[in-house]
C-alpha atoms as a PDB file:
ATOM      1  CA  UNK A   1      41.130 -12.469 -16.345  1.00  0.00           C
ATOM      2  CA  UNK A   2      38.891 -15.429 -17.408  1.00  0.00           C
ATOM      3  CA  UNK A   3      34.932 -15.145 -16.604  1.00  0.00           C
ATOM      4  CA  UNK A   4      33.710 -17.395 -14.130  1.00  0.00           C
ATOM      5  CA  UNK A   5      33.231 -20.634 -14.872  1.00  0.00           C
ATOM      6  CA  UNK A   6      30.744 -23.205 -12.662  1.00  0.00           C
ATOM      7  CA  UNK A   7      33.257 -26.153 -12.936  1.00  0.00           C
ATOM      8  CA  UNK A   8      30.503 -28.579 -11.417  1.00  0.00           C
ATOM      9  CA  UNK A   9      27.768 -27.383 -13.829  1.00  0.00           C
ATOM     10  CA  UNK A  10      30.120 -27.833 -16.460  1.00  0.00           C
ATOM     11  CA  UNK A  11      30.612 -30.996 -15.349  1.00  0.00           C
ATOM     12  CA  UNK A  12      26.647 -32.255 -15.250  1.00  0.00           C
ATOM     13  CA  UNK A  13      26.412 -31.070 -18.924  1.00  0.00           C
ATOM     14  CA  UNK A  14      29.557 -32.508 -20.468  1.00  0.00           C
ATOM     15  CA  UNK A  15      28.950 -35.986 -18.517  1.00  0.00           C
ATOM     16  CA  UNK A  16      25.369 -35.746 -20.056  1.00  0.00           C
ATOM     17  CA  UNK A  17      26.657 -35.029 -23.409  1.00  0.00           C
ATOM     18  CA  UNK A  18      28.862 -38.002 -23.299  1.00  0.00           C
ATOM     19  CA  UNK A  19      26.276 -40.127 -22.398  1.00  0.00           C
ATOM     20  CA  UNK A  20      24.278 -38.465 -24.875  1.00  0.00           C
ATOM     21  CA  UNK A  21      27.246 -39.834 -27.228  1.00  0.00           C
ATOM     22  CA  UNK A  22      27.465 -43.055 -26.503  1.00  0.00           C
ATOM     23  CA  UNK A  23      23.552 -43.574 -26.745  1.00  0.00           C
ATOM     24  CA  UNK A  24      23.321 -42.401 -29.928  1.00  0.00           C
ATOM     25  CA  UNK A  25      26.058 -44.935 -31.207  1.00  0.00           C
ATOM     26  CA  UNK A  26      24.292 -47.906 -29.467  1.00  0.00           C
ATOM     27  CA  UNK A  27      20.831 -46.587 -31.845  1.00  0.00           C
ATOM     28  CA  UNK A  28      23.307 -46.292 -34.866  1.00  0.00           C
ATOM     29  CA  UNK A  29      24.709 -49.683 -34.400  1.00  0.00           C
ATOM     30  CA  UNK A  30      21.023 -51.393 -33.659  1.00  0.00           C
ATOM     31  CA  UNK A  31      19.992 -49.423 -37.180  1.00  0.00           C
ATOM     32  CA  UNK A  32      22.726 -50.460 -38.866  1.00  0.00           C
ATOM     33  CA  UNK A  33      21.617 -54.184 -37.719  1.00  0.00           C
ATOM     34  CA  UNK A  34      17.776 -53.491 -38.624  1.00  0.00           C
ATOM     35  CA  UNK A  35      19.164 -52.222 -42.294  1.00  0.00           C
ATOM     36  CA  UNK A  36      21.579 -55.832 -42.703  1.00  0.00           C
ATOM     37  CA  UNK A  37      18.582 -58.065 -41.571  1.00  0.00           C
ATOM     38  CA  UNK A  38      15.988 -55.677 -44.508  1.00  0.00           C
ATOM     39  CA  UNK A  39      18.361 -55.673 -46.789  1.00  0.00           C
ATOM     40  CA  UNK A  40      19.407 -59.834 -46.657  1.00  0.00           C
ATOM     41  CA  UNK A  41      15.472 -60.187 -46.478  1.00  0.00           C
ATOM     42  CA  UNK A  42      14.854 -58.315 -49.547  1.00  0.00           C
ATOM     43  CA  UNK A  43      18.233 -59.158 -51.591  1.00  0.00           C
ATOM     44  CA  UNK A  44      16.373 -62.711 -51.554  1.00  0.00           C
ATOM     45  CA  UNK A  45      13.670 -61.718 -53.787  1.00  0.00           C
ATOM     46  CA  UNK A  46      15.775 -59.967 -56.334  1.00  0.00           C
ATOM     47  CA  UNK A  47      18.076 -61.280 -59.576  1.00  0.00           C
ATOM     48  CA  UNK A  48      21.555 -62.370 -58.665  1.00  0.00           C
ATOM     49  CA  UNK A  49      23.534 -59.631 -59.772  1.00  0.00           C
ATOM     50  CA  UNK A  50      21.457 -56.707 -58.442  1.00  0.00           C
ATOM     51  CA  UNK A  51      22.214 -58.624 -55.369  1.00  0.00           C
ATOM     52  CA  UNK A  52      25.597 -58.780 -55.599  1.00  0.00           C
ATOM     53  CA  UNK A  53      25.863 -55.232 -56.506  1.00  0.00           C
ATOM     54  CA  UNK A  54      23.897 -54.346 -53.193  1.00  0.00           C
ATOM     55  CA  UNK A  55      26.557 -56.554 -51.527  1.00  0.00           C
ATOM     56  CA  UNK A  56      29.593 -55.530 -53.045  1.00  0.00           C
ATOM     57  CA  UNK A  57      28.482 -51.833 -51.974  1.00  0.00           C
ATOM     58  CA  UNK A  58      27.124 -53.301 -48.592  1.00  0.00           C
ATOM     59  CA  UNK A  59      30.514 -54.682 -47.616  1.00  0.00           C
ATOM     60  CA  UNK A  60      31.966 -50.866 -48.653  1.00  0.00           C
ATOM     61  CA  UNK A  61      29.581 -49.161 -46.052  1.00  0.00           C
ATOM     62  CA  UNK A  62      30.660 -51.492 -43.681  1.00  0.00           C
ATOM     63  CA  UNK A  63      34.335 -50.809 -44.119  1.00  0.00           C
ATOM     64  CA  UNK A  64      33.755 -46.703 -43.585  1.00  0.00           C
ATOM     65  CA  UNK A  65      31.278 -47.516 -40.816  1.00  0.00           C
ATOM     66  CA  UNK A  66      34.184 -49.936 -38.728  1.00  0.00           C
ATOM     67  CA  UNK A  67      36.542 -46.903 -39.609  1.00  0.00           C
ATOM     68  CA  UNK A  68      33.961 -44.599 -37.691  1.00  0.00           C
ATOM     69  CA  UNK A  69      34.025 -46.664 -35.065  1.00  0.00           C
ATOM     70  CA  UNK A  70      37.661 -46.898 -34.575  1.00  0.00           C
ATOM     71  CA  UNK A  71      38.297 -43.469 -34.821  1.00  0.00           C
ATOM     72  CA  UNK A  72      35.016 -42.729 -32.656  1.00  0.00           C
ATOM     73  CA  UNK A  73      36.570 -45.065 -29.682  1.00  0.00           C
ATOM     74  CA  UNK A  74      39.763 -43.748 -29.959  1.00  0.00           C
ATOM     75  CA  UNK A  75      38.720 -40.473 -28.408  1.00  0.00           C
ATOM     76  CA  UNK A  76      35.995 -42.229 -26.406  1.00  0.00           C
ATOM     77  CA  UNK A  77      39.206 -43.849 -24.416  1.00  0.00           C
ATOM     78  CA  UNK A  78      40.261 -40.521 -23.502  1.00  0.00           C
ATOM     79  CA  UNK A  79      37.666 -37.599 -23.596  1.00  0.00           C
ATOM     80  CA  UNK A  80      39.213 -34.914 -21.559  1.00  0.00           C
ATOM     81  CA  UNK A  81      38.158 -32.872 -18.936  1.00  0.00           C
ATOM     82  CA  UNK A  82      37.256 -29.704 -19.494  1.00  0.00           C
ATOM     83  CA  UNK A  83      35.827 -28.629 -15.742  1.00  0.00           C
ATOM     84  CA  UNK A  84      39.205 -29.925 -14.426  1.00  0.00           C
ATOM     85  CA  UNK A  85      40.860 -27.754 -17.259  1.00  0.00           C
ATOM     86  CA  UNK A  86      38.670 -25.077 -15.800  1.00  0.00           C
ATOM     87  CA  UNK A  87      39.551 -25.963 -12.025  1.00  0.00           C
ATOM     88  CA  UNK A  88      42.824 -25.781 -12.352  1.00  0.00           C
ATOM     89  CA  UNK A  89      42.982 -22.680 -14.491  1.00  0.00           C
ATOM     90  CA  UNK A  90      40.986 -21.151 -11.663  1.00  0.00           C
ATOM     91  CA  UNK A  91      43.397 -21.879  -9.175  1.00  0.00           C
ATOM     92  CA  UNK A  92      46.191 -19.789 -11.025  1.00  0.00           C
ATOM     93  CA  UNK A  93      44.076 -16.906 -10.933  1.00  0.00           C
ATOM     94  CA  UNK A  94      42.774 -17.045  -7.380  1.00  0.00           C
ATOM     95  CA  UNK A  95      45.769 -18.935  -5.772  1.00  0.00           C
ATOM     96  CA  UNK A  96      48.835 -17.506  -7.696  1.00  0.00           C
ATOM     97  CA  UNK A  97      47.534 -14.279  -9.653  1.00  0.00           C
ATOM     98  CA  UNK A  98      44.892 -12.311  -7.228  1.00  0.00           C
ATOM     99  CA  UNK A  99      47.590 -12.775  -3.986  1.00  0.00           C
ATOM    100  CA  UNK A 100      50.470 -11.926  -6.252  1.00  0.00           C
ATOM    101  CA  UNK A 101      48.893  -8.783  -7.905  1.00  0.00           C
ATOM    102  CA  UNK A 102      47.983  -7.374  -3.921  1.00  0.00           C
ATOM    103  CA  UNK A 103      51.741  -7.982  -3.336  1.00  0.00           C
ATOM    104  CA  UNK A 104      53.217  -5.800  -6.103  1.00  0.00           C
ATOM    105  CA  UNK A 105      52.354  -2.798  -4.496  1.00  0.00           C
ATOM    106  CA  UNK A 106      52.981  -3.917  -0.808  1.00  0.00           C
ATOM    107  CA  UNK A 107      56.128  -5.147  -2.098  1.00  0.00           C
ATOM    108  CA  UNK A 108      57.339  -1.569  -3.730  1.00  0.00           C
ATOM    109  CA  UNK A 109      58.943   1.160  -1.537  1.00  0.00           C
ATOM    110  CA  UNK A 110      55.679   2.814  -2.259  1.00  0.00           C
ATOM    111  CA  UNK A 111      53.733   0.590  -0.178  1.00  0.00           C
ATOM    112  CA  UNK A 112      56.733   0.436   2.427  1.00  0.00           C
ATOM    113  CA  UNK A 113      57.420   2.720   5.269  1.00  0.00           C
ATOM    114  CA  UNK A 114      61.075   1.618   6.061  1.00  0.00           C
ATOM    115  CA  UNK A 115      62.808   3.733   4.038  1.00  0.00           C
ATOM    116  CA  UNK A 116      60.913   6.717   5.488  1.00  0.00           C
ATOM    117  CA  UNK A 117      62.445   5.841   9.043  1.00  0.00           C
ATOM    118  CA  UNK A 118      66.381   4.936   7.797  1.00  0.00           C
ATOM    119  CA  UNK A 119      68.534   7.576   6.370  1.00  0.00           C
ATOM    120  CA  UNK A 120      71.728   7.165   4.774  1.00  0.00           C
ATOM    121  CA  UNK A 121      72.843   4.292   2.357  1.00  0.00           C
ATOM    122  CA  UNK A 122      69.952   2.069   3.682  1.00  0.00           C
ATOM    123  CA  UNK A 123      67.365   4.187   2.096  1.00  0.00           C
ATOM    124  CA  UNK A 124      68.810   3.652  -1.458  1.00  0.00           C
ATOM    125  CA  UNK A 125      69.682   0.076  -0.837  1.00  0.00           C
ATOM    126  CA  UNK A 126      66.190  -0.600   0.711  1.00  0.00           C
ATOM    127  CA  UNK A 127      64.564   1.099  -1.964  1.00  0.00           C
ATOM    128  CA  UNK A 128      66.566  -0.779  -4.903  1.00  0.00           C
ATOM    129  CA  UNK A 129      65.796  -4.027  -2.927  1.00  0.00           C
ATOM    130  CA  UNK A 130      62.398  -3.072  -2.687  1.00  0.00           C
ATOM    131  CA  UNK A 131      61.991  -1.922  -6.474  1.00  0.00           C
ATOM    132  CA  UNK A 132      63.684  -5.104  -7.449  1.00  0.00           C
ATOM    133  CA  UNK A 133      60.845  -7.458  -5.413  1.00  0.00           C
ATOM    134  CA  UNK A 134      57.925  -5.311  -7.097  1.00  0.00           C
ATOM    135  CA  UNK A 135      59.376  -5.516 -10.207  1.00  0.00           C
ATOM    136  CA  UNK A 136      59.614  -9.394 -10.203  1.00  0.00           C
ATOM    137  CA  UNK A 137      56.359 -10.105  -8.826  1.00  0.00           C
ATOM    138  CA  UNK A 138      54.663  -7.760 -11.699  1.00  0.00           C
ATOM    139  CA  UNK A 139      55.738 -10.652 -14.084  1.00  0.00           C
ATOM    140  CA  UNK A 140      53.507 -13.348 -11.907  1.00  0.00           C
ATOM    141  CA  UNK A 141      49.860 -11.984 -12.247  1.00  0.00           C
ATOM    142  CA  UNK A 142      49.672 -11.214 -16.110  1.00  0.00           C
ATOM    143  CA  UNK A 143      51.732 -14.576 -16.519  1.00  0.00           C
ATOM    144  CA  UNK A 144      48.439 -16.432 -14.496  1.00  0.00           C
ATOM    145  CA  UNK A 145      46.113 -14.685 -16.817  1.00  0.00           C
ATOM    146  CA  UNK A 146      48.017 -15.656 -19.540  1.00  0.00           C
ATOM    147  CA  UNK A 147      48.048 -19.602 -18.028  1.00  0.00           C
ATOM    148  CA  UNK A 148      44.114 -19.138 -17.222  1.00  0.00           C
ATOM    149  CA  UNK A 149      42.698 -18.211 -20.258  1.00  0.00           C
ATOM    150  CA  UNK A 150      44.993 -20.751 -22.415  1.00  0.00           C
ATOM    151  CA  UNK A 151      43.497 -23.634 -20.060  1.00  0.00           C
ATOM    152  CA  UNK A 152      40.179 -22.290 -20.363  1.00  0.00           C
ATOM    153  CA  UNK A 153      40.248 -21.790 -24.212  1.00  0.00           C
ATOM    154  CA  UNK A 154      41.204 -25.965 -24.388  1.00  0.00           C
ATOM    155  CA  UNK A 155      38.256 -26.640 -21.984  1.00  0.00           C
ATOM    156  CA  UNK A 156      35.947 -25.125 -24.500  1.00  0.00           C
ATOM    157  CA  UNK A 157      37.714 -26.183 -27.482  1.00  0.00           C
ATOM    158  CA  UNK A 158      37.059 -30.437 -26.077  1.00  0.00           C
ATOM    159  CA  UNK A 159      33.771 -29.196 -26.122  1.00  0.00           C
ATOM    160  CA  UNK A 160      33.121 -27.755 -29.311  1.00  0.00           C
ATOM    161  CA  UNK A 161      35.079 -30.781 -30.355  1.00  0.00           C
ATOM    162  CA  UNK A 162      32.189 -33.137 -28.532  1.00  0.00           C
ATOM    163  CA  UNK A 163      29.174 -31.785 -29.822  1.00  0.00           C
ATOM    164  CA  UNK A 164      30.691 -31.868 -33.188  1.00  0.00           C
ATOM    165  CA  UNK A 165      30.816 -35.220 -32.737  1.00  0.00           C
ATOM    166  CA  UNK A 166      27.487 -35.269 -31.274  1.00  0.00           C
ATOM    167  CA  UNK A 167      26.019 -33.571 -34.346  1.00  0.00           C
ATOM    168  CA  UNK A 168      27.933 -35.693 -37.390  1.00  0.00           C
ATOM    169  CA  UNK A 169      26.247 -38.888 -34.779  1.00  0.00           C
ATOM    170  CA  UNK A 170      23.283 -37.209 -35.487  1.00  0.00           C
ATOM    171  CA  UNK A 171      23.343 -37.038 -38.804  1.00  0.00           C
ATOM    172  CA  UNK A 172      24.780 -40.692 -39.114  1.00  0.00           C
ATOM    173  CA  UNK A 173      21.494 -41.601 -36.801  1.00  0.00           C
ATOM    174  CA  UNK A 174      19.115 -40.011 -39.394  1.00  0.00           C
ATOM    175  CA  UNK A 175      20.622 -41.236 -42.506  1.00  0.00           C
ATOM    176  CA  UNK A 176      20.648 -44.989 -41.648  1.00  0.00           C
ATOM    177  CA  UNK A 177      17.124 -44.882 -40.381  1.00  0.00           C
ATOM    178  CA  UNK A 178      16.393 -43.327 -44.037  1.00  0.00           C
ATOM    179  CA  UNK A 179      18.419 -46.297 -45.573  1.00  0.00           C
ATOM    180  CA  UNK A 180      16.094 -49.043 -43.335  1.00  0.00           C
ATOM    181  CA  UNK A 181      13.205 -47.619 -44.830  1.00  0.00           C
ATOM    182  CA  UNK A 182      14.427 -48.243 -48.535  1.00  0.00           C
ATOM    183  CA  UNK A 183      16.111 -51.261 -47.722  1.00  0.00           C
ATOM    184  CA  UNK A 184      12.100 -52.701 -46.546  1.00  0.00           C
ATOM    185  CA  UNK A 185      10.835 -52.293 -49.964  1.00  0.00           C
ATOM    186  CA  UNK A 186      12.056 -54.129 -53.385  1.00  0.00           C
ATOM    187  CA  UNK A 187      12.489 -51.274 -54.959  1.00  0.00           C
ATOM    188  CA  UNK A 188      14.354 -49.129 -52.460  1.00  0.00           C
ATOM    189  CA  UNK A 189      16.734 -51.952 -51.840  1.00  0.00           C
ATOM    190  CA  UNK A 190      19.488 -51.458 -54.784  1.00  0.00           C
ATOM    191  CA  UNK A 191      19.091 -47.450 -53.041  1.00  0.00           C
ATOM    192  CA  UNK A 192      19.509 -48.335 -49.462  1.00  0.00           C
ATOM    193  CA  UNK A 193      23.002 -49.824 -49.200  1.00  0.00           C
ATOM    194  CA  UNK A 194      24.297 -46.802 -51.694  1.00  0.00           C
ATOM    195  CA  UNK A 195      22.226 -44.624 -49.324  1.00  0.00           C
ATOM    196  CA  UNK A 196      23.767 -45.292 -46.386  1.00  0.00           C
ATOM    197  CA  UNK A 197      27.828 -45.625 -48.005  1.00  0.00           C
ATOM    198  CA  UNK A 198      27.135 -42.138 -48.894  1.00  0.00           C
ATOM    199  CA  UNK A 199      26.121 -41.478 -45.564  1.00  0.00           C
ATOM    200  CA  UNK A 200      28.739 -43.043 -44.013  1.00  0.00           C
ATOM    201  CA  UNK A 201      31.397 -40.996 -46.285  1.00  0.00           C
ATOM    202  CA  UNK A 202      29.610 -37.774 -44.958  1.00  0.00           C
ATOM    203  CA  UNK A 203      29.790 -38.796 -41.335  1.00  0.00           C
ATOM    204  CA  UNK A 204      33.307 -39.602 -42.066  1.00  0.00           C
ATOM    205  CA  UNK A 205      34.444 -35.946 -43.515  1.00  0.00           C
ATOM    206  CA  UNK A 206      32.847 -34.320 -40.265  1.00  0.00           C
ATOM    207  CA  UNK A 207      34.152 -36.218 -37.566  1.00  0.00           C
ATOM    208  CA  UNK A 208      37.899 -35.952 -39.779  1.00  0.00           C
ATOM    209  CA  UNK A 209      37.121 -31.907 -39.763  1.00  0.00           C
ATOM    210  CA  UNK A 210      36.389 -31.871 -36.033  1.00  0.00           C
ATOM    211  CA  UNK A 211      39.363 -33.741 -35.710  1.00  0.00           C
ATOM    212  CA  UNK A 212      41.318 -31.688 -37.576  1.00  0.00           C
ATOM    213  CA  UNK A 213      39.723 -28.223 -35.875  1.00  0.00           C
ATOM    214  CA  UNK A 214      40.527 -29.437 -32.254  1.00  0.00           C
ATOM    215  CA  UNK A 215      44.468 -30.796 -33.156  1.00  0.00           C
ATOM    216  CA  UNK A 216      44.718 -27.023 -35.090  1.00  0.00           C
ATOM    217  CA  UNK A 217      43.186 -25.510 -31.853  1.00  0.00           C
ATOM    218  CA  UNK A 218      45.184 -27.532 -29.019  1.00  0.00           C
ATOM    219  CA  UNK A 219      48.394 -26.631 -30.853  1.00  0.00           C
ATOM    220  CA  UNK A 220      47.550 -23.391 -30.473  1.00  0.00           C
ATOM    221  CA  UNK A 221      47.031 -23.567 -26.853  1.00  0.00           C
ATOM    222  CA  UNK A 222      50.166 -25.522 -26.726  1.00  0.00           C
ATOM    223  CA  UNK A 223      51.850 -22.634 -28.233  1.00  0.00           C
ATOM    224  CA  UNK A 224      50.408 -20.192 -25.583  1.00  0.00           C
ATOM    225  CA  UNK A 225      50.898 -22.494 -23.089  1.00  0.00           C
ATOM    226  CA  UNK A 226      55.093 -22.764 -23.990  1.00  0.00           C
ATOM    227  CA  UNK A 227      55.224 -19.244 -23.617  1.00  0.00           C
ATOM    228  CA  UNK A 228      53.971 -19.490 -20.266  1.00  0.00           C
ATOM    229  CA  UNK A 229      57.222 -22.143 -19.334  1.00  0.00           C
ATOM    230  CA  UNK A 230      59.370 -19.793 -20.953  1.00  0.00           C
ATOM    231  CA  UNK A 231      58.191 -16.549 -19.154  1.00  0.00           C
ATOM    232  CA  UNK A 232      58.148 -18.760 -15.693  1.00  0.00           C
ATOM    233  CA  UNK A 233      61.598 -18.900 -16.062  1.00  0.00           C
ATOM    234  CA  UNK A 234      61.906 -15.124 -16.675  1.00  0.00           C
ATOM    235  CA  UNK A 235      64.641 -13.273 -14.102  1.00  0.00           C
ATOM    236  CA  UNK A 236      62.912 -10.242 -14.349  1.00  0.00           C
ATOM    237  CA  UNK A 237      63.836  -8.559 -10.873  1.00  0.00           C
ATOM    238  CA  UNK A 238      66.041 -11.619  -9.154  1.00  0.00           C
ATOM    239  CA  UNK A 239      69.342 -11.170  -8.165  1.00  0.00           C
ATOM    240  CA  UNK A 240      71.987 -13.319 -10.122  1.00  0.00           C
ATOM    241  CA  UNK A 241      74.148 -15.467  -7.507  1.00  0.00           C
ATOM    242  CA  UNK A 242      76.507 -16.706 -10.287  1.00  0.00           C
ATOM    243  CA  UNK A 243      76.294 -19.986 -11.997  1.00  0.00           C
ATOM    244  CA  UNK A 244      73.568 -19.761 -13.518  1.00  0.00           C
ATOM    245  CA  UNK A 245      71.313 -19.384 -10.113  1.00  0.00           C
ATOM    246  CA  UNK A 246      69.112 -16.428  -9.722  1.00  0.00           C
ATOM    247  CA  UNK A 247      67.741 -15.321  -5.825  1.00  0.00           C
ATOM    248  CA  UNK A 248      65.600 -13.324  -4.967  1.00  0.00           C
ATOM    249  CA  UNK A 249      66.301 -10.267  -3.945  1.00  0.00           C
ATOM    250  CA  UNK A 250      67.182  -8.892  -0.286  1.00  0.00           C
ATOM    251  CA  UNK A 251      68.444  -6.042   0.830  1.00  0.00           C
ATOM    252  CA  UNK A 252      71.564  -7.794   2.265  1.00  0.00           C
ATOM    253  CA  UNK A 253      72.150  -8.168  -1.383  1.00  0.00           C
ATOM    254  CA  UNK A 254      72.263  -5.047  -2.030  1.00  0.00           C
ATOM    255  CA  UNK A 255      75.806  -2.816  -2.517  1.00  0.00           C
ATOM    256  CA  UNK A 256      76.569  -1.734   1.683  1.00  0.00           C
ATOM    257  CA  UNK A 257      79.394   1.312   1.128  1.00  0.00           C
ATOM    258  CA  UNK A 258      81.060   0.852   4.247  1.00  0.00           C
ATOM    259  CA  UNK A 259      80.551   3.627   6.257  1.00  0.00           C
ATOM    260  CA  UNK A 260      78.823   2.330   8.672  1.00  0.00           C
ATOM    261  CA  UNK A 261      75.867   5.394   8.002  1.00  0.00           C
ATOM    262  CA  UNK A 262      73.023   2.737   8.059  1.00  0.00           C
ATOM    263  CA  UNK A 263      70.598   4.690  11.076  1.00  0.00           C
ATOM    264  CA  UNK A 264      66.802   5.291  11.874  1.00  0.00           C
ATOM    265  CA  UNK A 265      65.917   8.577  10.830  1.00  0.00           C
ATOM    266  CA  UNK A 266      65.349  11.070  13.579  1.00  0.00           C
END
């Protein structure tokens, strides 16, 4: 079973980090502004063709930065929710697993005393009935562990995902501001606009790896999480009614010989 997850303070931190997010591309974007006005400022004072190069590789920065973007508020459309990942996974091991696992027992002849009081053939077809019932709900409770820890493994993986997004943002954040600071000075200028394209290309190759990490990851829990349908439609213990349609079991389904010995025990 899963540890215990706070769903709500789960919830406080992740809506904080996406603000955190979407902050720190509104400062990228006014830096990126700051660094066009210093560097059209500057270009002005220096020979044509250094100032073409710096615009030629200007206009290249700008073409990874709008592809940043994109891809940035592509995700940004659709986040995720981990803590109701976490909810719901919750709910299949209190709901489903923990009231299914108390039955397996109850369920068995074991945890039965009517086949202590009946003698004849309804012992034996009591006790198959009964064996039958136990032995299909034992499939249910490792099944909703199984179903748990699948959801709660994508719940953390849209968070690693986040705050590796958070951290490439970061890194964007701090190498534009660099770039400004060339781009102010004559010399720094024909620097600044290379500066921050190279920048940009790093930014680029980690938010493409996180990418990359969380599709691996997800398919992974897509995996487990198909092997969960598969084993929900296990038979394990149901009685087969023909075409196809499985029951479950009762002890009127159960073989009656005909000889009318059915009784309480003495």
């Amino acid at each position: 079973m899963s540890t215990a997850i706070d769903p709500g303070a789960i919830e406080v931190t992740y809506h904080d980090l996406m603000n955190e997010i979407n902050s720190t591309l509104d400062e990228i974007q006014a830096e990126i502004n700051n660094l066009a006005a210093d560097l059209s400022m500057t270009m002005r004072l220096l020979p044509l063709p250094v100032a073409w190069a710096i615009g030629k590789t200007w206009d290249k920065f700008l073409e990874v930065n709008n592809e940043i973007f994109d891809e940035v508020q592509k995700y940004l459309a659709e986040p995720g929710m981990p803590q109701a990942l976490w909810r719901i996974g919750e709910y299949w091991g209190t709901q489903v697993g923990v009231p299914v696992s108390s039955l397996h027992q109850e369920a068995s002849a074991f945890g039965k005393d009517a086949d202590n009081r009946w003698t004849g053939s309804a012992v034996s077809a009591y006790a198959d009935s009964a064996e039958a019932q136990s032995r299909a709900l034992a499939t249910i409770s490792p099944l909703t562990d199984r179903i748990q820890n699948a959801l709660d493994q994508m719940a953390w993986g849209l968070i690693a995902f986040w705050v590796a997004f958070v951290s490439a943002f970061a890194t964007f954040l701090v190498g534009i501001v660099s770039s400004g600071i060339l781009a102010a000075t004559i010399a720094g200028a024909p620097i600044a606009a290379a500066d921050a394209l190279a920048t940009a290309g790093v930014v680029l190759g980690l938010l493409t790896a996180a990418v990359a990490a969380v599709l691996a990851y997800g398919q992974q829990v897509d995996e487990t999480l198909t092997s969960c349908r598969q084993a929900l439609r296990d038979n394990t213990g149901l009685v087969d009614q023909g075409g196809g349609v499985f029951g479950w079991p009762r002890l009127n389904s159960m073989a009656y010989d005909g000889t009318g010995s059915w009784k309480v025990a003495d």
